[in-house]
C-alpha atoms as a PDB file:
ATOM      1  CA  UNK A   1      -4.216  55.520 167.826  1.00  0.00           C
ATOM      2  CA  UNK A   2      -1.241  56.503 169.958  1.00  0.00           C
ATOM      3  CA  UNK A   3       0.670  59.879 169.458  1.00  0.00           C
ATOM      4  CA  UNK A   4       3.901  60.605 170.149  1.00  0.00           C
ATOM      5  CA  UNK A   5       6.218  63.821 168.598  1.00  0.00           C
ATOM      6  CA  UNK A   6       9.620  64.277 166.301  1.00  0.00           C
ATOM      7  CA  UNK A   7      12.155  67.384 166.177  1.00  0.00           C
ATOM      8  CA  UNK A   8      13.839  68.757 163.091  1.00  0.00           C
ATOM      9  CA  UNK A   9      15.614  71.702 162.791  1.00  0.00           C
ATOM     10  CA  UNK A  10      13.608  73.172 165.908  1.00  0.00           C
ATOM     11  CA  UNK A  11      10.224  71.770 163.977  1.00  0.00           C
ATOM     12  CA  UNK A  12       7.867  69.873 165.964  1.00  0.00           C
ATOM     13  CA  UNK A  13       5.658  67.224 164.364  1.00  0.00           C
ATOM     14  CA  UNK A  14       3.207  65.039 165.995  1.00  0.00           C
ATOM     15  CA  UNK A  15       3.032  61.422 165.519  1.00  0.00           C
ATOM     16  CA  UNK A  16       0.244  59.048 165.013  1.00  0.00           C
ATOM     17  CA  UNK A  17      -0.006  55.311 164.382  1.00  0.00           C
ATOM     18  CA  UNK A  18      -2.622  55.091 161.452  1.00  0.00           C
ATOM     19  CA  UNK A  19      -3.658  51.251 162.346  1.00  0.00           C
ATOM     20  CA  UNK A  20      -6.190  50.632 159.666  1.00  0.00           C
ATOM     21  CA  UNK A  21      -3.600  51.968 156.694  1.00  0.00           C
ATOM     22  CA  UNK A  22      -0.453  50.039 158.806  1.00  0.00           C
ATOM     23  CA  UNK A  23       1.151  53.820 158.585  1.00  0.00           C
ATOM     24  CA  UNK A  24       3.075  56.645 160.808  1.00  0.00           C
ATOM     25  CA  UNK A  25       1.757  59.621 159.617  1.00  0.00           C
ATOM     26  CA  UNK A  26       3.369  62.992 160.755  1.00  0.00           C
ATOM     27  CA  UNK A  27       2.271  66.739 160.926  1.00  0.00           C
ATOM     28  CA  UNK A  28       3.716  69.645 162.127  1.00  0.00           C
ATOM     29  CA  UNK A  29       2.527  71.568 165.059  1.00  0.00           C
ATOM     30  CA  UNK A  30       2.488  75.634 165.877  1.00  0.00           C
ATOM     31  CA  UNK A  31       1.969  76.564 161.832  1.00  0.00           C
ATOM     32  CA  UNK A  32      -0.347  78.050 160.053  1.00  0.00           C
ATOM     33  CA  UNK A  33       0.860  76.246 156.826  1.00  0.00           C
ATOM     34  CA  UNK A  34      -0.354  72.401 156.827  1.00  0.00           C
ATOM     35  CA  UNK A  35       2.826  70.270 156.276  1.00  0.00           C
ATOM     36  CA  UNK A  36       2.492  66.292 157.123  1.00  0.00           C
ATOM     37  CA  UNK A  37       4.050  63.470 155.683  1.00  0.00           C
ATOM     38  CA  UNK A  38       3.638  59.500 156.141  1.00  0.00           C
ATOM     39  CA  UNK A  39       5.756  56.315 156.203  1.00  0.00           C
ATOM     40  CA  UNK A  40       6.167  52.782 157.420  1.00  0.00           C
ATOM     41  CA  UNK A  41       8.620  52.459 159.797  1.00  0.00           C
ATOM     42  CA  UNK A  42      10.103  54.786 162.250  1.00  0.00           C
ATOM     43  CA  UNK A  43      13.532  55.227 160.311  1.00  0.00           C
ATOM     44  CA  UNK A  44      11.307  56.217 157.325  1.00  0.00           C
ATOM     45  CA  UNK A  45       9.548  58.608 159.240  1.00  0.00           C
ATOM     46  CA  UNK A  46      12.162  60.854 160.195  1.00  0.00           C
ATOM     47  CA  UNK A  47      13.891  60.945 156.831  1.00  0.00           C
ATOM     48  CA  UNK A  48       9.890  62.487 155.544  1.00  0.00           C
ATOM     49  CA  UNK A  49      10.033  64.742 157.952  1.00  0.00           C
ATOM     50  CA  UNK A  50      13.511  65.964 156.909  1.00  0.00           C
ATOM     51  CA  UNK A  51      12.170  65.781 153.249  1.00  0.00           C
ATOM     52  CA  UNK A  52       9.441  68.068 154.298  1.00  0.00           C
ATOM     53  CA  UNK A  53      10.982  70.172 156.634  1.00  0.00           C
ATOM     54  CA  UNK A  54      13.849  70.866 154.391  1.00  0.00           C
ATOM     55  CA  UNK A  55      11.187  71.196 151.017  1.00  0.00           C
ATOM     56  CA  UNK A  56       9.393  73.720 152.966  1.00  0.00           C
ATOM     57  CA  UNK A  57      12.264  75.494 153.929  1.00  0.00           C
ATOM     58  CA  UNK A  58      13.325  75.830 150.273  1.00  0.00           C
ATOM     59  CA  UNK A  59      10.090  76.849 148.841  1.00  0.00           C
ATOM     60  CA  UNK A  60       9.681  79.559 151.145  1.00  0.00           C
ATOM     61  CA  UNK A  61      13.149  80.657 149.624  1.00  0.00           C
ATOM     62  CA  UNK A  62      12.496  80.087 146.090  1.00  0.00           C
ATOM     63  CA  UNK A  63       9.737  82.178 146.963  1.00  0.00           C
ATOM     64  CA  UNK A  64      11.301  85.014 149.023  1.00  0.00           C
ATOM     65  CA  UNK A  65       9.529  84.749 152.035  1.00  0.00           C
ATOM     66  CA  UNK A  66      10.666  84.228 155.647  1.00  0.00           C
ATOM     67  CA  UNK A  67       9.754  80.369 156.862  1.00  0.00           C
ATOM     68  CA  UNK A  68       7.379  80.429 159.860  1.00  0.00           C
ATOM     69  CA  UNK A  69       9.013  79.078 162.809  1.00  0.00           C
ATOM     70  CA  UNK A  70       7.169  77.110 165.502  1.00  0.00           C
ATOM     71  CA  UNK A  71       6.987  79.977 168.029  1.00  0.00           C
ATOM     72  CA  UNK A  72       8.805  83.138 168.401  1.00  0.00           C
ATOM     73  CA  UNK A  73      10.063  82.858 171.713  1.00  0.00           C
ATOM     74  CA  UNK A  74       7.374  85.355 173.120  1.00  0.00           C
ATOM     75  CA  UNK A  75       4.391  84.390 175.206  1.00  0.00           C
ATOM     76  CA  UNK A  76       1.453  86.626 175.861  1.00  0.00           C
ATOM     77  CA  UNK A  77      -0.531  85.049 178.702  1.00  0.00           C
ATOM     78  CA  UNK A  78      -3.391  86.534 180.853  1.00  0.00           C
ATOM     79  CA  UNK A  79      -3.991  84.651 184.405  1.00  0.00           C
ATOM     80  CA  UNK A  80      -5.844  85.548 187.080  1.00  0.00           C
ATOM     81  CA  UNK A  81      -4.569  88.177 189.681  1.00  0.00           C
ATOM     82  CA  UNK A  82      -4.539  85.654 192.451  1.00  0.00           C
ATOM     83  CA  UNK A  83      -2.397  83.725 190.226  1.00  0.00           C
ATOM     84  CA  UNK A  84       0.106  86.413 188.370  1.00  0.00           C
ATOM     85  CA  UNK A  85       0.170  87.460 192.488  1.00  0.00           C
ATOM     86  CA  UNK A  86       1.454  83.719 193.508  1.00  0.00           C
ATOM     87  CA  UNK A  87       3.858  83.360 190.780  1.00  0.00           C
ATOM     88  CA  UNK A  88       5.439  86.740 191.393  1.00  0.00           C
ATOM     89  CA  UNK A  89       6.267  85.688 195.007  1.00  0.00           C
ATOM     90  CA  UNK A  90       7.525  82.046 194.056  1.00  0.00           C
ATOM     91  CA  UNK A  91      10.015  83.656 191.745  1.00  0.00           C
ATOM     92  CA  UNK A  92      10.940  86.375 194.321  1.00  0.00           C
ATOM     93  CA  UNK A  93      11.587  83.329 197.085  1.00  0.00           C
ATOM     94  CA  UNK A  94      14.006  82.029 194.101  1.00  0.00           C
ATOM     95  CA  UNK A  95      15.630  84.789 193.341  1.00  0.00           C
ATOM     96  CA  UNK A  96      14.306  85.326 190.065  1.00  0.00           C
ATOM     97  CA  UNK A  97      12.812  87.381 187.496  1.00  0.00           C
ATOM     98  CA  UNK A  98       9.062  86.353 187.235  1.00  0.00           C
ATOM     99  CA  UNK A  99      10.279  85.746 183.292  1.00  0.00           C
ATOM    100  CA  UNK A 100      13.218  83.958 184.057  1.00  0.00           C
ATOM    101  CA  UNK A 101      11.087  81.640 187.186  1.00  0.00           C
ATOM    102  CA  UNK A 102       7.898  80.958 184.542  1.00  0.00           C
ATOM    103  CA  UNK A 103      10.121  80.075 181.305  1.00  0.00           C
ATOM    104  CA  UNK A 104      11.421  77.794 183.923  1.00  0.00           C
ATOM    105  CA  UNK A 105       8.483  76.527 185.228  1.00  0.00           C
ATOM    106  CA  UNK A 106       7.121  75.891 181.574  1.00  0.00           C
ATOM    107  CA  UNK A 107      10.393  74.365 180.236  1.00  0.00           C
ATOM    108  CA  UNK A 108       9.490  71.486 183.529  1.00  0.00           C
ATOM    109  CA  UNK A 109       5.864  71.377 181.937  1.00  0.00           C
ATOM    110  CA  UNK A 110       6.660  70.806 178.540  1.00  0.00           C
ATOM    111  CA  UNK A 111       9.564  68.431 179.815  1.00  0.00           C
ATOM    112  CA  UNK A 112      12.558  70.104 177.779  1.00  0.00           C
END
């Protein structure tokens, strides 16, 4: 099975090749809520995802509630001193905020 992802409206869904049902089938990633969807070609794929992006979206209207977004933009993150100590000096030597220098430095990791 390989895996790859999709984006829609700032949703991320991973992708998997389901060989023994011929299938893509989708899910979405960073929510507590279990969305997925499923088709047979690529094309097909990302119109389901927009079906169930956008069907999500509206329920949690019709419903009143506020849709849960991937991530909230804030990241709690414990390291060791050693390390917090190293990364603080690699975003001094760049001129940087240590927020500004790790968002960075995770943006290159994730490869956005």
């Amino acid at each position: 099975m390989s895996t790859n992802t999709m984006i829609y409206k700032g949703y991320i869904a991973r992708i998997e090749f389901d060989d023994r049902d011929g299938i893509f089938v989708g899910r979405l990633l960073g929510m507590r809520d279990i969305i997925s969807f499923h088709a047979t070609t690529v094309p097909k794929l990302r119109k389901e995802m927009a079906i169930a992006v956008n069907d999500y979206l509206a329920d949690c209207e019709e419903q009143g509630i506020k849709p849960e977004k991937p991530a909230s933009g804030q990241l709690m993150l414990r390291v060791p001193s050693e390390v917090h100590a190293a990364a603080n000096i690699a975003a001094q030597a760049a001129g940087k905020s240590l927020n500004q220098w790790a968002s960075e430095v995770i943006r290159q990791a994730a490869h956005l």
